[in-house]
N, C-alpha and C. Protein backbone atom coordinates (compact mmCIF):
# COMPACT_ATOMS: atom_id res chain seq x y z
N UNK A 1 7.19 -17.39 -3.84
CA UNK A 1 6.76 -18.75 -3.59
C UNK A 1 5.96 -19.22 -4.80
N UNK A 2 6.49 -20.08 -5.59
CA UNK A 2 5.69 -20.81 -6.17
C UNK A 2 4.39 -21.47 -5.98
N UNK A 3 3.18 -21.78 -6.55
CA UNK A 3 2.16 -21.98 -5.98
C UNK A 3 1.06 -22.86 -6.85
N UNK A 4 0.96 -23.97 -7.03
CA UNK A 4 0.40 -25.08 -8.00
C UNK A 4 -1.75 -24.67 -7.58
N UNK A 5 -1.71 -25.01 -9.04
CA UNK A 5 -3.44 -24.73 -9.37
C UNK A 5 -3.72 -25.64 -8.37
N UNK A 6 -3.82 -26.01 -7.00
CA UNK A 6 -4.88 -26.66 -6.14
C UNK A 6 -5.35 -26.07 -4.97
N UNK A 7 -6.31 -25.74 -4.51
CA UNK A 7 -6.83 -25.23 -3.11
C UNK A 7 -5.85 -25.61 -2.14
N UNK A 8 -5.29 -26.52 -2.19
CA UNK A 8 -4.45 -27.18 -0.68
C UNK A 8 -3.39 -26.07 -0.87
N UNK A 9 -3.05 -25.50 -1.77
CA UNK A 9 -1.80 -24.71 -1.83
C UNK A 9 -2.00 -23.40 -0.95
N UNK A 10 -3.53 -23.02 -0.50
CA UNK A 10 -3.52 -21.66 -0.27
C UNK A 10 -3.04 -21.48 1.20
N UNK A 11 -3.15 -22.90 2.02
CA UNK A 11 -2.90 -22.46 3.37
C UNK A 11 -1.24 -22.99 3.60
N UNK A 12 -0.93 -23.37 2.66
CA UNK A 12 1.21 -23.41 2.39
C UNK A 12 1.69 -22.52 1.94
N UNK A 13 0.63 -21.49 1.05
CA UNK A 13 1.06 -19.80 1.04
C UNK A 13 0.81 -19.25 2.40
N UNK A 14 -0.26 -19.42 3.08
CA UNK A 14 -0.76 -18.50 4.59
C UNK A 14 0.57 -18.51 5.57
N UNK A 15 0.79 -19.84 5.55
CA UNK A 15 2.48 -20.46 6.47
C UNK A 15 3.57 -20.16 5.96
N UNK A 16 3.48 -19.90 4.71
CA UNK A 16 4.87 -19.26 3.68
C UNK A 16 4.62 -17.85 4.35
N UNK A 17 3.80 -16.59 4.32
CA UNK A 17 3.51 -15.76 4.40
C UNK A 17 3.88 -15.11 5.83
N UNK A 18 3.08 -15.85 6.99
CA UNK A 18 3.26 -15.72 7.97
C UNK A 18 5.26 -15.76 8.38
N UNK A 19 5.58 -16.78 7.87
CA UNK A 19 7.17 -16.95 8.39
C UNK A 19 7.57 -15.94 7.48
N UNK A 20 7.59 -15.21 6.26
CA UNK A 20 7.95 -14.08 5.77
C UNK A 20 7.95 -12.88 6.32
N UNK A 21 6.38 -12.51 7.14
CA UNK A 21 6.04 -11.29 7.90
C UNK A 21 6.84 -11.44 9.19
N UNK A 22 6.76 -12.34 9.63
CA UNK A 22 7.58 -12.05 11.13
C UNK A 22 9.16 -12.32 10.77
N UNK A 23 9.95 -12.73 9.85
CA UNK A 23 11.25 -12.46 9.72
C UNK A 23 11.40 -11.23 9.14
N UNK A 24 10.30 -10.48 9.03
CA UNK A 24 10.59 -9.14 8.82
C UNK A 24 10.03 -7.78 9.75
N UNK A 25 9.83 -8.50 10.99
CA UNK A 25 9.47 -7.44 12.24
C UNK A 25 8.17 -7.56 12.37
N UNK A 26 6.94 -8.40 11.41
CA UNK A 26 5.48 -7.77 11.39
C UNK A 26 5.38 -9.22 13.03
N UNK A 27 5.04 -8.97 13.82
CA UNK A 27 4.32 -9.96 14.66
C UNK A 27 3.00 -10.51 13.85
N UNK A 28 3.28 -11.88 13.79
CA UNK A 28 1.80 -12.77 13.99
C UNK A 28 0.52 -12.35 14.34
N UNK A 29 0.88 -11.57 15.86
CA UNK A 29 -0.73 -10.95 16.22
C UNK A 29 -0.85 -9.80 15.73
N UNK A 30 -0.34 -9.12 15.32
CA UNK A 30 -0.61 -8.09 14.73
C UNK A 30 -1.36 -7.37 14.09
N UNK A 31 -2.44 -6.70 14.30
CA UNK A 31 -3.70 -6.51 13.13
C UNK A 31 -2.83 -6.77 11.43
N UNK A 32 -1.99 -5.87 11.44
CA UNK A 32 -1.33 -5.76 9.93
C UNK A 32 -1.06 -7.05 9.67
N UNK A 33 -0.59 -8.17 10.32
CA UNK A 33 -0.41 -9.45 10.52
C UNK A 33 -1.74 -9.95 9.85
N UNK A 34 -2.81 -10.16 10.61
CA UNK A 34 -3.77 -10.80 10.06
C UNK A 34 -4.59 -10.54 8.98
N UNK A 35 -4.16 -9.10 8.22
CA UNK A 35 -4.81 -8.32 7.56
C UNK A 35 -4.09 -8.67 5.97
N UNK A 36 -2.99 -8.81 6.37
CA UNK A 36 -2.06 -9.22 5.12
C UNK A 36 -2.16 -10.77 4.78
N UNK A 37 -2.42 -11.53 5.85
CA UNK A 37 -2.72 -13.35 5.60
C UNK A 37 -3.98 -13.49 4.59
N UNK A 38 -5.00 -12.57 5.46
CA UNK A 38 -6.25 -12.27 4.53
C UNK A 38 -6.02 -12.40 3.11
N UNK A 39 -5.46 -11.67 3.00
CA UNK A 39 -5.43 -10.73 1.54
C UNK A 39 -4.27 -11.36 0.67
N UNK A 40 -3.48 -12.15 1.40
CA UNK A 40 -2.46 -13.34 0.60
C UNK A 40 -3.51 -14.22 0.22
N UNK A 41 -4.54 -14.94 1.20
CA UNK A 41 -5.60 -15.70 1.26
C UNK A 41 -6.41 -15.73 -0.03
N UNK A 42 -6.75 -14.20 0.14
CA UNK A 42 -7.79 -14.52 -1.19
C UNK A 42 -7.47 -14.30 -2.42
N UNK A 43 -5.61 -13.44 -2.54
CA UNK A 43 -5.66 -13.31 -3.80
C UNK A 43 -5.03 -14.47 -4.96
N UNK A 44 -4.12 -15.44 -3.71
CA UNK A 44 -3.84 -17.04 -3.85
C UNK A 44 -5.13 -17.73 -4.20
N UNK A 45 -6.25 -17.89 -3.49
CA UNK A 45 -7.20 -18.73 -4.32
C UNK A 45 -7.91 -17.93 -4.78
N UNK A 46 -8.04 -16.95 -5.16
CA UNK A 46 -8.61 -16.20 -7.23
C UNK A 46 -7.58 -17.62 -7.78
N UNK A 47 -6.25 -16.90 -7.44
CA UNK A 47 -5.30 -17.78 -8.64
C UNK A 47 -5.46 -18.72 -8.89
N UNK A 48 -5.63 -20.07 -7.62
CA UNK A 48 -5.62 -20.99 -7.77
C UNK A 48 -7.48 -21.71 -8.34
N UNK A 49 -8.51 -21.15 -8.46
CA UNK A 49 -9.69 -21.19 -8.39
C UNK A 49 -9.99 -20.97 -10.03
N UNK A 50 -9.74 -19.72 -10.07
CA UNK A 50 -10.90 -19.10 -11.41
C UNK A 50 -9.50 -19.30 -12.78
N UNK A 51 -8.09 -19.59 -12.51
CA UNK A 51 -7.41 -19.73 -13.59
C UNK A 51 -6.93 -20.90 -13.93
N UNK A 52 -6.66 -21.90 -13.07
CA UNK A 52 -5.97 -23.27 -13.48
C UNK A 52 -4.58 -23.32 -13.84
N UNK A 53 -4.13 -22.65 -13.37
CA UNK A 53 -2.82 -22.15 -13.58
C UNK A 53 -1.87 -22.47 -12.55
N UNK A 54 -0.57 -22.65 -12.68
CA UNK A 54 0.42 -22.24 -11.74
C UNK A 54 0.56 -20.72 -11.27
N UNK A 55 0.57 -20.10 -10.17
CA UNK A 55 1.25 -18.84 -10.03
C UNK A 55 2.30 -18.59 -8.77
N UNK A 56 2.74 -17.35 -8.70
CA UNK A 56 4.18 -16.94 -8.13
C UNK A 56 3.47 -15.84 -7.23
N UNK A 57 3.83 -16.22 -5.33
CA UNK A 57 3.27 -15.13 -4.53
C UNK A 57 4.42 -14.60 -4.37
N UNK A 58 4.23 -12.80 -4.12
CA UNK A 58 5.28 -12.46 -3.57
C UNK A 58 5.17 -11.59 -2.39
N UNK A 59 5.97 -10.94 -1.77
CA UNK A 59 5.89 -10.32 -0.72
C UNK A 59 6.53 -9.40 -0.27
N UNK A 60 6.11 -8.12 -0.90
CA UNK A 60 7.64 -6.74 -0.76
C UNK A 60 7.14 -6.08 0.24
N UNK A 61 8.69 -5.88 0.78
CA UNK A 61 8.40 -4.91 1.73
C UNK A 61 9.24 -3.58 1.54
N UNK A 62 8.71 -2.31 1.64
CA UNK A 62 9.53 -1.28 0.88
C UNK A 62 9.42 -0.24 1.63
N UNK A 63 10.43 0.73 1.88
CA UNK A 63 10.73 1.86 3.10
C UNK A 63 10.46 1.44 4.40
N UNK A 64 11.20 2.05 4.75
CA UNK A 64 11.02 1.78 6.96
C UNK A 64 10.25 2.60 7.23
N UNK A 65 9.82 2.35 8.42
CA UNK A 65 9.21 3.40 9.33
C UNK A 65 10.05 3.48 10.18
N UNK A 66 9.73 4.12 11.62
CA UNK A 66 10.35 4.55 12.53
C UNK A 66 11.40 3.79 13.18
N UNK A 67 11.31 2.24 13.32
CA UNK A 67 12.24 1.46 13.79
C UNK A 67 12.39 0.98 12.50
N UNK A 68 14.07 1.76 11.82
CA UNK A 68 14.65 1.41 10.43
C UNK A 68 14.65 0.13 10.39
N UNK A 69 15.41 -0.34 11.25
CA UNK A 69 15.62 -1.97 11.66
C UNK A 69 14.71 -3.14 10.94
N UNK A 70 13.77 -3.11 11.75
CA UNK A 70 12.42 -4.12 11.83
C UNK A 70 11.49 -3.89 10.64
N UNK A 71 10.91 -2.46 10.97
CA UNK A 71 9.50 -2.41 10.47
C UNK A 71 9.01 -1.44 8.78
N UNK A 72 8.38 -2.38 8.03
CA UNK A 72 8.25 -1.83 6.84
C UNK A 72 7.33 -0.98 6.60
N UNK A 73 7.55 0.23 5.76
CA UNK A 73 6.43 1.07 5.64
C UNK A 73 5.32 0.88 4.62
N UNK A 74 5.49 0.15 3.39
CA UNK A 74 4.54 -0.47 2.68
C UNK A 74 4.49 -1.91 2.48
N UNK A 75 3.67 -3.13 3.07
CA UNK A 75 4.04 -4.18 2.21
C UNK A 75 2.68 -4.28 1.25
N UNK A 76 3.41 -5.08 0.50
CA UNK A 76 2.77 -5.38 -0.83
C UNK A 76 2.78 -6.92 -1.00
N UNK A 77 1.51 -7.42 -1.94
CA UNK A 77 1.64 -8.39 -2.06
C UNK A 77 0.84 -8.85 -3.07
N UNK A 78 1.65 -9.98 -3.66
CA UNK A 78 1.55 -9.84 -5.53
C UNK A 78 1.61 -11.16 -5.61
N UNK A 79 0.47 -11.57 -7.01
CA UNK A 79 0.10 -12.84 -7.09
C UNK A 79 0.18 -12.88 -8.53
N UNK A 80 1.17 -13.62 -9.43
CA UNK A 80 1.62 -13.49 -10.66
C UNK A 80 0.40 -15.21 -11.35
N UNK A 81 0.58 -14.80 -12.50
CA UNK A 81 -0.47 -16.32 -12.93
C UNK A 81 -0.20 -16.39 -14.91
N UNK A 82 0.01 -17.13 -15.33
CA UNK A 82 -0.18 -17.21 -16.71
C UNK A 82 -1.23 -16.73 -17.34
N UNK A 83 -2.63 -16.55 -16.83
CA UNK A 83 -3.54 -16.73 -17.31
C UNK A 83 -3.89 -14.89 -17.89
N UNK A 84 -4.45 -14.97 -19.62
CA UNK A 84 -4.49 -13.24 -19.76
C UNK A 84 -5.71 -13.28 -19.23
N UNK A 85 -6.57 -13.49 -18.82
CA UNK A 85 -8.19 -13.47 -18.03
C UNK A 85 -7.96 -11.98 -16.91
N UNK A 86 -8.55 -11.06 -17.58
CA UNK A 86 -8.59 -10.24 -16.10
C UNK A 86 -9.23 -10.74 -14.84
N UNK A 87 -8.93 -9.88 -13.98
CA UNK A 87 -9.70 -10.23 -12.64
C UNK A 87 -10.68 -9.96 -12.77
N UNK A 88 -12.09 -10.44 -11.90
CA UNK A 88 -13.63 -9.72 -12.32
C UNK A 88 -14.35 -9.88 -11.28
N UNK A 89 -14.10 -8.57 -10.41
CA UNK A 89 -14.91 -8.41 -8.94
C UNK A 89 -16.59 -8.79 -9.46
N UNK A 90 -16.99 -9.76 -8.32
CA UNK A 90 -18.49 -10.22 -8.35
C UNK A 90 -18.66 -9.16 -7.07
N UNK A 91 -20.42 -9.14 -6.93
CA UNK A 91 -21.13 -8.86 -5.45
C UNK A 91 -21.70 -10.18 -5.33
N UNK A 92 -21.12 -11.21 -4.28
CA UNK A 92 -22.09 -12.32 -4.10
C UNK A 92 -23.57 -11.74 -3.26
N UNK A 93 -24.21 -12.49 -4.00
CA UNK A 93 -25.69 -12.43 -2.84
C UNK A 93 -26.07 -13.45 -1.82
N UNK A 94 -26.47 -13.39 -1.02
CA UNK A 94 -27.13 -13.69 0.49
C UNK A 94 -26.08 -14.86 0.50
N UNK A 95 -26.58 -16.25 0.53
CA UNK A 95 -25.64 -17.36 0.86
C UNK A 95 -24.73 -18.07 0.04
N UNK A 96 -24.72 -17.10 -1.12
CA UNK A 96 -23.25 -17.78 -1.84
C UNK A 96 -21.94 -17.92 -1.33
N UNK A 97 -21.26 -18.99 -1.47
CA UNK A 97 -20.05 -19.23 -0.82
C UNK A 97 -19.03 -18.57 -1.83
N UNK A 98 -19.37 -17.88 -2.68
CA UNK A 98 -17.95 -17.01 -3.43
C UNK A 98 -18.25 -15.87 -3.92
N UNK A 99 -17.53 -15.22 -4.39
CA UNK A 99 -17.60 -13.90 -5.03
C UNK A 99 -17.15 -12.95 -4.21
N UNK A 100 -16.95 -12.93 -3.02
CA UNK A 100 -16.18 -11.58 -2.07
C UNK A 100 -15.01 -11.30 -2.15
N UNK A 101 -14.16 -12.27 -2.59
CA UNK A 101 -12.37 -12.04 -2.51
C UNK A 101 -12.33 -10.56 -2.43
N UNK A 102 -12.53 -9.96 -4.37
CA UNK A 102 -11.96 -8.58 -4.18
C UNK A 102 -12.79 -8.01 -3.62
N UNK A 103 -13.74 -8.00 -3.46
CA UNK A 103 -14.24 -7.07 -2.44
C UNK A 103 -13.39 -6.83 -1.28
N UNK A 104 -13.05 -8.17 -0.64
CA UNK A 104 -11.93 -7.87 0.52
C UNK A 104 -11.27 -7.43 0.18
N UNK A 105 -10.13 -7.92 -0.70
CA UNK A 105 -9.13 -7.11 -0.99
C UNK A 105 -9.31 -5.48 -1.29
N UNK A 106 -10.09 -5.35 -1.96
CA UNK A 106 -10.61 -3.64 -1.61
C UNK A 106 -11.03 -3.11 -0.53
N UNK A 107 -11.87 -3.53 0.18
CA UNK A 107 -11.67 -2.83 1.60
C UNK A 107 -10.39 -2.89 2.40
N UNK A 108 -9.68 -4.30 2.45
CA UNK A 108 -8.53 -3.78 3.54
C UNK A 108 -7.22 -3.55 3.02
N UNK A 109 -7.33 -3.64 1.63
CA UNK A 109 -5.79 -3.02 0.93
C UNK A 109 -5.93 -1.49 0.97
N UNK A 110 -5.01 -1.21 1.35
CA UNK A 110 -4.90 0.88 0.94
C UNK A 110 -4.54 0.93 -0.79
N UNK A 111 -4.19 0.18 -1.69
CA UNK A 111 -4.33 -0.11 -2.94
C UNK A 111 -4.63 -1.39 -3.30
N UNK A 112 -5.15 -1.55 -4.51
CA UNK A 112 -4.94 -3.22 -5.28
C UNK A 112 -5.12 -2.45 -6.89
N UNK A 113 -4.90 -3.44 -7.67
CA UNK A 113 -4.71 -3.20 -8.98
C UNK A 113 -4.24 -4.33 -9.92
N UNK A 114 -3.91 -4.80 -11.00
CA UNK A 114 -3.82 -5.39 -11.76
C UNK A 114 -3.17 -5.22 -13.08
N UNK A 115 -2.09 -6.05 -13.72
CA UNK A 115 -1.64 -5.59 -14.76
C UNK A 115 -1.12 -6.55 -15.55
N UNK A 116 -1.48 -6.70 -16.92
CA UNK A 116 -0.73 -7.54 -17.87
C UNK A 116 0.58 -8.03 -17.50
N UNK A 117 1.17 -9.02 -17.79
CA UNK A 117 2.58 -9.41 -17.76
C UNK A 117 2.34 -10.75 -18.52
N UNK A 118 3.57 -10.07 -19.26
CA UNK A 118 3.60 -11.48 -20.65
C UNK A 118 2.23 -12.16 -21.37
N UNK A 119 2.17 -13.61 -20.97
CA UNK A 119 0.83 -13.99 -21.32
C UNK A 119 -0.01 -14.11 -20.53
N UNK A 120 0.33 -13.41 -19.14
CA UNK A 120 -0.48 -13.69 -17.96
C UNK A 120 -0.96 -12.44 -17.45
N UNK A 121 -0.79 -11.93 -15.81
CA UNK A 121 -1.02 -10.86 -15.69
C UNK A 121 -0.62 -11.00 -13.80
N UNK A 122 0.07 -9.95 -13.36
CA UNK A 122 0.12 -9.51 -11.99
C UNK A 122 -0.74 -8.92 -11.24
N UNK A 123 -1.31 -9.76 -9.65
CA UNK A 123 -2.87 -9.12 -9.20
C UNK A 123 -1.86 -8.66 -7.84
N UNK A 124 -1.90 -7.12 -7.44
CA UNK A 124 -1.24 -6.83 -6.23
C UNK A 124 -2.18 -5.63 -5.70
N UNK A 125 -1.51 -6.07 -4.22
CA UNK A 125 -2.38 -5.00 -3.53
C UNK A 125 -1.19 -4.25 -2.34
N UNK A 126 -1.39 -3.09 -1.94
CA UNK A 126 -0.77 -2.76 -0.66
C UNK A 126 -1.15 -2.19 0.66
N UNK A 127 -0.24 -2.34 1.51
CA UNK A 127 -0.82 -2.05 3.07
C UNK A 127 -0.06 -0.73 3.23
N UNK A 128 -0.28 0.63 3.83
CA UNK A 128 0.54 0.93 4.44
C UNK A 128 0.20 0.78 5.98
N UNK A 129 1.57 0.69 6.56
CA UNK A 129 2.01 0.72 8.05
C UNK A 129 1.37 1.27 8.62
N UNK A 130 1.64 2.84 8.28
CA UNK A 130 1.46 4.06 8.96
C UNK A 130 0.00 4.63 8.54
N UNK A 131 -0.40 4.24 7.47
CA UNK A 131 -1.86 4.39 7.25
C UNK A 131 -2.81 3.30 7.57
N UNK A 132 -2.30 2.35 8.08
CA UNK A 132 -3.02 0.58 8.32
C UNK A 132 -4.05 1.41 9.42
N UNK A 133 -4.06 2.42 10.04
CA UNK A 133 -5.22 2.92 11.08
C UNK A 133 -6.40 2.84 10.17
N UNK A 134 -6.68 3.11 8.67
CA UNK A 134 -7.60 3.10 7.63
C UNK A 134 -8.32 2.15 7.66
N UNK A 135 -7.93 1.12 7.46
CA UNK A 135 -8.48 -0.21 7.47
C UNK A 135 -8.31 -1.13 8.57
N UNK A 136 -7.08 -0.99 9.59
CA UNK A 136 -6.91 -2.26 10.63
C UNK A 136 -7.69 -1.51 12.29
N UNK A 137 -8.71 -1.71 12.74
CA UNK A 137 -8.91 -1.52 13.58
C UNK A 137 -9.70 -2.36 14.75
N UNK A 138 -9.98 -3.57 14.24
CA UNK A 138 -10.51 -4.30 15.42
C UNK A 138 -9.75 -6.28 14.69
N UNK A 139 -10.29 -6.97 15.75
CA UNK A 139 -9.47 -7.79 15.53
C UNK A 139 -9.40 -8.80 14.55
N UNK A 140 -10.47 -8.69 13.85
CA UNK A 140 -10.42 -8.87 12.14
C UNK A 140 -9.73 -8.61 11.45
N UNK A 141 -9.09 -7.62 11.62
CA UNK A 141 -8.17 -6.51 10.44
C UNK A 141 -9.05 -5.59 9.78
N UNK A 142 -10.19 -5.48 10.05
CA UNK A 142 -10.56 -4.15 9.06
C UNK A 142 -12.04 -3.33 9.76
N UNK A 143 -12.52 -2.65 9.44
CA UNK A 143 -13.35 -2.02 10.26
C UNK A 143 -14.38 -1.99 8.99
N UNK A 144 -15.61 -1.96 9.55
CA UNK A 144 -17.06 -1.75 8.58
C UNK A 144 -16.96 -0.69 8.45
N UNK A 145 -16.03 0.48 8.20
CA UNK A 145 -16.41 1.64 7.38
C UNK A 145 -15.33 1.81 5.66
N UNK A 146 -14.54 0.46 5.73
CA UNK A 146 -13.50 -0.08 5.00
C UNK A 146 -13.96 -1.16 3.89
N UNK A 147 -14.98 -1.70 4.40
CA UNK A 147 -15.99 -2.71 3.42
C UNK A 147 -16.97 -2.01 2.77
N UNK A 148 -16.91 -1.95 1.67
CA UNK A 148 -17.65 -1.66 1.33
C UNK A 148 -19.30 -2.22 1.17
N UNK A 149 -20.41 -1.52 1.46
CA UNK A 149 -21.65 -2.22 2.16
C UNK A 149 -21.95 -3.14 1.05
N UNK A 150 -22.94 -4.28 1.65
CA UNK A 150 -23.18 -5.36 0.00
C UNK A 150 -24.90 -5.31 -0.04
């Protein structure tokens, strides 16, 4: 999904996202469901926020689990941007309204990482399925032993 430098874009990725996960077996309610909107959430506005850029979300889903059919054993999800600016995890303090993204994304991804591409650079993170017990356990998507304390 293509995705234009403005805030309004992040919740036409959340609805892009959502109709992606459930045409691919994940239910809506799903902890892994809400855990992955999250984390589309914040790594769409990094993009759209701190670069000014156009960027490209994506959304892989790779090996099955037990029902071959439906359900994926890793998804991943990748936020491409022109910009060479690395990413640069803050700790916000007390009532700042920013600086947590990666922090989230580090507590409820089972990976994230980052990598050059062209003149820009790829920000992705992944879930597994079968390991989502790590991080998805109440109805947030992630459990306070997964956040790291601030």
């Amino acid at each position: 999904m293509e995705v234009r430098p403005d805030p309004s874009e992040v919740g036409r990725a959340r609805r892009w996202a959502r109709s992606r996960l459930a045409g691919s077996g994940i239910a809506a309610d799903e902890p892994l469901a809400e855990t992955l909107i999250l984390l589309v959430s914040e790594l769409v506005t990094n993009a759209v926020v701190h670069t000014g850029c156009p960027a490209v979300l994506r959304i892989l889903l790779s090996g099955r689990g037990p029902d071959a059919e439906t359900e994926p054993e890793t998804v991943r999800v990748e936020v491409a941007d022109s910009c060479a600016r690395p990413p640069r995890p803050r700790h916000a303090e007390g009532d700042e309204t920013g600086g947590r993204g990666l922090e989230l994304v580090d507590g409820l991804a089972d990976r994230w990482g980052w990598q050059r591409e062209g003149s820009g650079k790829r920000i992705w993170c992944e879930v597994d399925r079968s390991g989502a017990g790590n991080s998805l356990r109440n109805g947030f998507g992630f459990t306070y032993e997964a956040v790291r304390p601030v």
